[in-house]
PDB file of N, CA and C in Angstrom:
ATOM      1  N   UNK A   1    -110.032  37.531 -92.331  1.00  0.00           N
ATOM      2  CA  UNK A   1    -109.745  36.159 -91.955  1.00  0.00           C
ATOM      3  C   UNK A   1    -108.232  35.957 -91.918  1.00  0.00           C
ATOM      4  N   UNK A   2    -107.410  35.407 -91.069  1.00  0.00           N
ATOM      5  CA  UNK A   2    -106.075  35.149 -90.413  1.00  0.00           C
ATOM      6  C   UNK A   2    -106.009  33.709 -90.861  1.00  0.00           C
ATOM      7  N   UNK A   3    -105.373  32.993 -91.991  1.00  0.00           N
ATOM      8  CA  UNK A   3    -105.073  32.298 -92.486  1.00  0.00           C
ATOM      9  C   UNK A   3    -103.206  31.804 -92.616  1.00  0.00           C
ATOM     10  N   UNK A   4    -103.144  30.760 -91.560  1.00  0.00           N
ATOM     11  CA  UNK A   4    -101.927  30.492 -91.311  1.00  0.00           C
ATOM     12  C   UNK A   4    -101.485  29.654 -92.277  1.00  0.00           C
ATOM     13  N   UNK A   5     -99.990  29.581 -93.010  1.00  0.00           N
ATOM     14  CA  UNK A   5     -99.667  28.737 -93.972  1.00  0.00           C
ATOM     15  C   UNK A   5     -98.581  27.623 -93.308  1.00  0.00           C
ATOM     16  N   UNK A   6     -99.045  25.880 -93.543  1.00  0.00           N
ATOM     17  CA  UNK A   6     -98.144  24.989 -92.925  1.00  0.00           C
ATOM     18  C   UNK A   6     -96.878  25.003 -92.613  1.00  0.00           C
ATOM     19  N   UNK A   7     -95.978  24.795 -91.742  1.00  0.00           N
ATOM     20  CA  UNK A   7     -94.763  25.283 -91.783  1.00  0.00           C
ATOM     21  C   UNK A   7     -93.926  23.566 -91.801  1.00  0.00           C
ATOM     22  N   UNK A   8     -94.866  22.930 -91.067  1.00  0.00           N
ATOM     23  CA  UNK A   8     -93.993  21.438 -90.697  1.00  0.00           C
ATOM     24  C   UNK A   8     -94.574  20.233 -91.219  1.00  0.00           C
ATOM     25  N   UNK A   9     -93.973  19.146 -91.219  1.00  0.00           N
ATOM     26  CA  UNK A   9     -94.435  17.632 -91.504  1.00  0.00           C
ATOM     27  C   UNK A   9     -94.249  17.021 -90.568  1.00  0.00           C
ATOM     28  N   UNK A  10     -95.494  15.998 -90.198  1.00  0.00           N
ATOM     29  CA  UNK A  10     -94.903  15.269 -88.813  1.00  0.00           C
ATOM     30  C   UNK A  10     -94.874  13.339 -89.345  1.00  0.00           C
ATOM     31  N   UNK A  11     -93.697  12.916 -88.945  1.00  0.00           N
ATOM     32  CA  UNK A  11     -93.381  12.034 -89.353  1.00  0.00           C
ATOM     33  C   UNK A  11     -93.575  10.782 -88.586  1.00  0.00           C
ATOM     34  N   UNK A  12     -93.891   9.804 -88.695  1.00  0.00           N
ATOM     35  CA  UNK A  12     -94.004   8.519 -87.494  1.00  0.00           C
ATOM     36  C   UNK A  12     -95.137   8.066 -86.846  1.00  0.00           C
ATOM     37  N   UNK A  13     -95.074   7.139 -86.345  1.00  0.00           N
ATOM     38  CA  UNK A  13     -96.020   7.536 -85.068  1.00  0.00           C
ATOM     39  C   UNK A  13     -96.960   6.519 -85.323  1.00  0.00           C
ATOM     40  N   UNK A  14     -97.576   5.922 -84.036  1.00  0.00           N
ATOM     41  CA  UNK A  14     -98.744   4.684 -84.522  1.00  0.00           C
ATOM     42  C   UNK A  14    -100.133   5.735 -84.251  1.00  0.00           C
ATOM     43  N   UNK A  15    -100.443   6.472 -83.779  1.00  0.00           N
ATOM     44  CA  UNK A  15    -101.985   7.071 -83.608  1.00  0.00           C
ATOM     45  C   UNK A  15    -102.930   7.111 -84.037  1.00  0.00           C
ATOM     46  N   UNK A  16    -103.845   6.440 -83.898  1.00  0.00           N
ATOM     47  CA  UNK A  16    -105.054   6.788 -84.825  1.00  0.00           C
ATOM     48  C   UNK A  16    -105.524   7.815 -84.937  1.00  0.00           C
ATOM     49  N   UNK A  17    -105.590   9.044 -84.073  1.00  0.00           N
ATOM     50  CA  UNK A  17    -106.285  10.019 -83.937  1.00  0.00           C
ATOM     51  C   UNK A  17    -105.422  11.226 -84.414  1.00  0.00           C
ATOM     52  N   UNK A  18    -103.775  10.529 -85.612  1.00  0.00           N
ATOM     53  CA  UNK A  18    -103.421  11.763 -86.186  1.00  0.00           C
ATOM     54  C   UNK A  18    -103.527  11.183 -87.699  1.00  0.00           C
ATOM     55  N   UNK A  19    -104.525  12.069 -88.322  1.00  0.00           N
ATOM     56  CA  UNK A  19    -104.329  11.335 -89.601  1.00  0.00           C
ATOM     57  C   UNK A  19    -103.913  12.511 -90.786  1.00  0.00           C
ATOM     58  N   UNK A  20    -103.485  11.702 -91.883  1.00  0.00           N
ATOM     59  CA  UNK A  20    -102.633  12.231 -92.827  1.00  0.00           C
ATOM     60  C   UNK A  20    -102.715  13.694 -92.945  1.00  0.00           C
ATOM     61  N   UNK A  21    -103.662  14.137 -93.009  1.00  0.00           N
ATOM     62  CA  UNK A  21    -104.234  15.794 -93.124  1.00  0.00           C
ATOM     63  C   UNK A  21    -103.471  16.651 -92.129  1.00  0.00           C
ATOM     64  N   UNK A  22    -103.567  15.926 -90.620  1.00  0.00           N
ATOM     65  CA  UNK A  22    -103.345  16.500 -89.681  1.00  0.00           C
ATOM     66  C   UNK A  22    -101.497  16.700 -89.310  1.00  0.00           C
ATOM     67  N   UNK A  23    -101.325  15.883 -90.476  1.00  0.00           N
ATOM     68  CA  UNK A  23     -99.500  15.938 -90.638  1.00  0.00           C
ATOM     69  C   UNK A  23     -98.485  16.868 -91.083  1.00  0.00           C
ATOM     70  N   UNK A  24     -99.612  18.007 -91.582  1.00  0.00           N
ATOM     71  CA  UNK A  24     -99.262  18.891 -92.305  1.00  0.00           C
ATOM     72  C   UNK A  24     -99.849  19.878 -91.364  1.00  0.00           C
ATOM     73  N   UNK A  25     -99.011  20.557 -90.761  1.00  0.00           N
ATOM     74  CA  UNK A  25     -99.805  21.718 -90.067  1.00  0.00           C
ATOM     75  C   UNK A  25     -98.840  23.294 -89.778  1.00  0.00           C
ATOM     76  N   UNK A  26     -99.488  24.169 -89.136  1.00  0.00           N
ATOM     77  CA  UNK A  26     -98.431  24.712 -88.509  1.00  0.00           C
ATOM     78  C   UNK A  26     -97.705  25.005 -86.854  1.00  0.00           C
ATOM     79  N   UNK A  27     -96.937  25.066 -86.947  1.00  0.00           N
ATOM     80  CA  UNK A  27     -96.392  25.068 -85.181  1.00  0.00           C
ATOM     81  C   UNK A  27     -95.430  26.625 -85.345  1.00  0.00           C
ATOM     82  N   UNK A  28     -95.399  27.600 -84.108  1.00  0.00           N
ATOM     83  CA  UNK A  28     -94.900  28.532 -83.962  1.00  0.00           C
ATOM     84  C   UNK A  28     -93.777  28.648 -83.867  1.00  0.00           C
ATOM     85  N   UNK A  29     -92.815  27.895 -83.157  1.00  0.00           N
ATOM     86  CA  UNK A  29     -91.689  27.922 -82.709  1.00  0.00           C
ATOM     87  C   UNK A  29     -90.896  26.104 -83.353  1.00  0.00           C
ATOM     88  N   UNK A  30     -90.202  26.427 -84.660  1.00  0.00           N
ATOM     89  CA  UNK A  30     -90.292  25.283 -85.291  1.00  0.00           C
ATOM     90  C   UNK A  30     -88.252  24.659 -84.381  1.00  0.00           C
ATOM     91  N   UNK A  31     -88.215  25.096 -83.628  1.00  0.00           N
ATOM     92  CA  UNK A  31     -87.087  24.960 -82.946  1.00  0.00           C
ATOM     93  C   UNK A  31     -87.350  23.875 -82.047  1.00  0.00           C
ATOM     94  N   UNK A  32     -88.538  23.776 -81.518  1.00  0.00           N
ATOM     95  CA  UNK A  32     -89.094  23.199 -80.315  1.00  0.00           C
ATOM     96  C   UNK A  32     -89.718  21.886 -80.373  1.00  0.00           C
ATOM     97  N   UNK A  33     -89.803  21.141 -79.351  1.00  0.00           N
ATOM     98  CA  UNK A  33     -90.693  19.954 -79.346  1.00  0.00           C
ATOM     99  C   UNK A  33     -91.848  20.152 -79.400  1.00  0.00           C
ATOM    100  N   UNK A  34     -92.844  19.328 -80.069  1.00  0.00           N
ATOM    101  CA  UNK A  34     -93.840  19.483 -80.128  1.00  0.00           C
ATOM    102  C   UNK A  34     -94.936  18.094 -78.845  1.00  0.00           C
ATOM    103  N   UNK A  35     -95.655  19.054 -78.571  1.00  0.00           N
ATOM    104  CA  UNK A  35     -96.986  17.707 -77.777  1.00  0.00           C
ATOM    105  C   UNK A  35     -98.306  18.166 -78.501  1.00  0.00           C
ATOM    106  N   UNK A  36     -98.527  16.804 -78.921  1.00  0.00           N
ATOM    107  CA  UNK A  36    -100.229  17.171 -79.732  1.00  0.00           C
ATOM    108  C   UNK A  36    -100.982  16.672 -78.555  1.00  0.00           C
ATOM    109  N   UNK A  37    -102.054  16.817 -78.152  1.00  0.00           N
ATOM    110  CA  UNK A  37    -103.077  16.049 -77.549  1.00  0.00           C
ATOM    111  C   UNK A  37    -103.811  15.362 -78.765  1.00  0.00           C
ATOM    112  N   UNK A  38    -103.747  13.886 -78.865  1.00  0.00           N
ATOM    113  CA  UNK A  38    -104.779  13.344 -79.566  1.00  0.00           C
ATOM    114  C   UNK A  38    -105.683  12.087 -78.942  1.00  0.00           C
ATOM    115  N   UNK A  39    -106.738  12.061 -78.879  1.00  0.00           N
ATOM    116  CA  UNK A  39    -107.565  10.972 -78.640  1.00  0.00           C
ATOM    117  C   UNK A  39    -107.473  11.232 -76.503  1.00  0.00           C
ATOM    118  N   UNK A  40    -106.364  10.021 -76.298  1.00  0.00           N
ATOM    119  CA  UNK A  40    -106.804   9.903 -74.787  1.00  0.00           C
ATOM    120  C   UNK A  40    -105.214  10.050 -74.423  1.00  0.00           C
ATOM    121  N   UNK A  41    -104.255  10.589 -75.393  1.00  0.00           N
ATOM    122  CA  UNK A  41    -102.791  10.277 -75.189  1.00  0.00           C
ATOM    123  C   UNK A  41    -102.027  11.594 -76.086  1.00  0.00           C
ATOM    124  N   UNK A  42    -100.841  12.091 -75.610  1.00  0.00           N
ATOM    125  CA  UNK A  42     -99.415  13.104 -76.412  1.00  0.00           C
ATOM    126  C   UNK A  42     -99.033  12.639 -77.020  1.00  0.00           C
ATOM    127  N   UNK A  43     -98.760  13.167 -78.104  1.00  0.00           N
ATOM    128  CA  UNK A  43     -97.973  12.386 -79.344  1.00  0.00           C
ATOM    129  C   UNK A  43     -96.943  13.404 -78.957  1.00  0.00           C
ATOM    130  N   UNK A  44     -95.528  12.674 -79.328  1.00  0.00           N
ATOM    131  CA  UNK A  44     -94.669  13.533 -78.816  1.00  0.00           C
ATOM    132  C   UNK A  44     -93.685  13.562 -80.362  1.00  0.00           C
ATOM    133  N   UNK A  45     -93.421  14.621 -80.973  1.00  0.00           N
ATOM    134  CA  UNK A  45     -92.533  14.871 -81.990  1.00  0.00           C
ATOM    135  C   UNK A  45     -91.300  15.886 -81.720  1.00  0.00           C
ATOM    136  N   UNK A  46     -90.275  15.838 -81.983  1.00  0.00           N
ATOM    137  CA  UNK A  46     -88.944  16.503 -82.375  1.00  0.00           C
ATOM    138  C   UNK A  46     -88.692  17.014 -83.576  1.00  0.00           C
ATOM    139  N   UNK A  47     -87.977  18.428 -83.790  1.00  0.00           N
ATOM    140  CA  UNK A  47     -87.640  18.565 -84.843  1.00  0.00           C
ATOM    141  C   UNK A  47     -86.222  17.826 -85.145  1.00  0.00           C
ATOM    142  N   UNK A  48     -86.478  17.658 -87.013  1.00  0.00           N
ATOM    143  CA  UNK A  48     -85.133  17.625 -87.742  1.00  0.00           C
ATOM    144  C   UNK A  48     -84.582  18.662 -88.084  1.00  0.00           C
ATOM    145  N   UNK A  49     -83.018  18.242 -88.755  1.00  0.00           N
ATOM    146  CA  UNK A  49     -82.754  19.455 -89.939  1.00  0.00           C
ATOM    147  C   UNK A  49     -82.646  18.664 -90.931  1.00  0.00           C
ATOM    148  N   UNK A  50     -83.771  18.277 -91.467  1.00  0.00           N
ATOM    149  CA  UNK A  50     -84.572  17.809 -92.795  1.00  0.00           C
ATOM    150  C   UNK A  50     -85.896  18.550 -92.997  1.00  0.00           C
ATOM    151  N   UNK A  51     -85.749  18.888 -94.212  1.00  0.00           N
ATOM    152  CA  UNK A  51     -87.321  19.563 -94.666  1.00  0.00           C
ATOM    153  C   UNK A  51     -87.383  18.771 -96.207  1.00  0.00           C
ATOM    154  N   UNK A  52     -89.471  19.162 -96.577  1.00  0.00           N
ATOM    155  CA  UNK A  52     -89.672  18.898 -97.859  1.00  0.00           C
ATOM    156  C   UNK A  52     -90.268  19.614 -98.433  1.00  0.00           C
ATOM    157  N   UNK A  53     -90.743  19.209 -99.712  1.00  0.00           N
ATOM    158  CA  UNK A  53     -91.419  20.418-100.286  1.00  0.00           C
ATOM    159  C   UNK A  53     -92.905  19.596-100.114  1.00  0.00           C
ATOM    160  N   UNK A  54     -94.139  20.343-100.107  1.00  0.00           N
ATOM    161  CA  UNK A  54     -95.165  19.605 -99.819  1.00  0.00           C
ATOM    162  C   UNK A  54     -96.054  20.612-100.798  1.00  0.00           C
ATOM    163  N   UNK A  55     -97.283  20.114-101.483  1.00  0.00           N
ATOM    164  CA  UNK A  55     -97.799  21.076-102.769  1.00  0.00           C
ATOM    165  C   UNK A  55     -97.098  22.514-102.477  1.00  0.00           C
ATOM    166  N   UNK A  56     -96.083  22.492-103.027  1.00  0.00           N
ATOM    167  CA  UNK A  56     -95.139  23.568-103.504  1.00  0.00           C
ATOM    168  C   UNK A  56     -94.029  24.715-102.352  1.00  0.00           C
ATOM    169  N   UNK A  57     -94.577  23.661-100.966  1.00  0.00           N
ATOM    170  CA  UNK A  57     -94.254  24.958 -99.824  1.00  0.00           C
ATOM    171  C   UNK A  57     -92.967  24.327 -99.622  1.00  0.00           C
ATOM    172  N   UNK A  58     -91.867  24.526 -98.827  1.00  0.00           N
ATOM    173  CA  UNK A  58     -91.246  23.985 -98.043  1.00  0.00           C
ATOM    174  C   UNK A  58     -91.143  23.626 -96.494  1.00  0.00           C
ATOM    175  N   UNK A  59     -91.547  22.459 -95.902  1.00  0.00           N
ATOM    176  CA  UNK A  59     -91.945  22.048 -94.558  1.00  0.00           C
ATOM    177  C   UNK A  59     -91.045  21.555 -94.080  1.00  0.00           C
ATOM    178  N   UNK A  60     -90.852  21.915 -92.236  1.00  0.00           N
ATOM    179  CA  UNK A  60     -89.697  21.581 -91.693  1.00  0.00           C
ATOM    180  C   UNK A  60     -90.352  19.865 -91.122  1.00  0.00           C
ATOM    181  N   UNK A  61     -89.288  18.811 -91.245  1.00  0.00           N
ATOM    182  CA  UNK A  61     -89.578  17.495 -91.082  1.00  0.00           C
ATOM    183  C   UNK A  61     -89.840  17.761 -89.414  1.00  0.00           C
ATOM    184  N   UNK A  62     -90.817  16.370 -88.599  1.00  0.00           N
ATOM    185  CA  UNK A  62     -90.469  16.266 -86.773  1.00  0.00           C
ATOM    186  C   UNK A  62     -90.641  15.374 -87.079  1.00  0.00           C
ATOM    187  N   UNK A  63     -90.317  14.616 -86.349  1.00  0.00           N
ATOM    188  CA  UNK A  63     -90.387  12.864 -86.179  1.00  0.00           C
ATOM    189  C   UNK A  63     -90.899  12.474 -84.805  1.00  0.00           C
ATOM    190  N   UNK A  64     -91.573  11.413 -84.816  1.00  0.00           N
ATOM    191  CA  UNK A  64     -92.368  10.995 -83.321  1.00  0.00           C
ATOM    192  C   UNK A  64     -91.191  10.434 -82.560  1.00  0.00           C
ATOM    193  N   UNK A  65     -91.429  10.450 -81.696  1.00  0.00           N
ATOM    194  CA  UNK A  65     -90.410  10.020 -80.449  1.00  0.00           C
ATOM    195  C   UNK A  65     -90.872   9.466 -79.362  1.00  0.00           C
ATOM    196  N   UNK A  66     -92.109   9.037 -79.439  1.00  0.00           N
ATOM    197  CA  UNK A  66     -93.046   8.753 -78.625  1.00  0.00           C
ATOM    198  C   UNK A  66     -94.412   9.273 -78.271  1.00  0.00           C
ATOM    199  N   UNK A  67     -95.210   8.485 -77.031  1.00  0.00           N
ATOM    200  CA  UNK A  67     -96.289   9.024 -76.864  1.00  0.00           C
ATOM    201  C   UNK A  67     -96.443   8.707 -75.417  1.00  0.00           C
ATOM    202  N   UNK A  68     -97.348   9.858 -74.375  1.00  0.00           N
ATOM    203  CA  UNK A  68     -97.862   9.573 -73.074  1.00  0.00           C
ATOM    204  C   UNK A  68     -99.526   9.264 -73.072  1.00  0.00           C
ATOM    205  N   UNK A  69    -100.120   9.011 -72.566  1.00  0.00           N
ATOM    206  CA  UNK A  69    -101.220   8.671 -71.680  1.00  0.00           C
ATOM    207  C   UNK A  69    -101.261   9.891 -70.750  1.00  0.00           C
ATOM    208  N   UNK A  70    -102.950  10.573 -70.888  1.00  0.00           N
ATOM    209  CA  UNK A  70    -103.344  11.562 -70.105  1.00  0.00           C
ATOM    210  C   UNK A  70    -103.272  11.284 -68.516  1.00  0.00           C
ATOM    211  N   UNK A  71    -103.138  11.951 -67.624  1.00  0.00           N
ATOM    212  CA  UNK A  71    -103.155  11.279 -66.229  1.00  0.00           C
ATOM    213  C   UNK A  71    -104.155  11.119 -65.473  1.00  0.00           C
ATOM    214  N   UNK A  72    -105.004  10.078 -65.128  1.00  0.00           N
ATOM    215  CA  UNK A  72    -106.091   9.757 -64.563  1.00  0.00           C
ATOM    216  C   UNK A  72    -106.250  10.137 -63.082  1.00  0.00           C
TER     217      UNK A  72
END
């Protein structure tokens, strides 16, 4: 079993369809913007150079910056 360990925190954001759990995750390329697909819309996050410690790891901060609507 291939068990990835969280790397980031995602910060902001009105979405319902990202909830607290899902804030903690991992992303590959922690340099980069991130697009989640959630619900019917992108949550769009940026990285910082702020990190925290989260049960004991250290996570790189992103902050929301917005969101799109899928294209109909």
């Amino acid at each position: 079993m291939n068990t990835v360990e969280p790397n980031v925190i995602l910060r902001g954001g009105v979405s319902p369809y990202l909830t607290d759990s899902q804030r903690v995750c991992y992303v590959e390329d922690t340099d980069d913007k991130l697009k989640l697909l959630r619900g019917n819309r992108y949550e769009h996050f940026e990285p910082t150079t702020e990190s925290e410690i989260h049960n004991g790891t250290e996570l790189r901060v992103f902050v929301w910056v917005g969101g799109t609507k899928l294209a109909e």
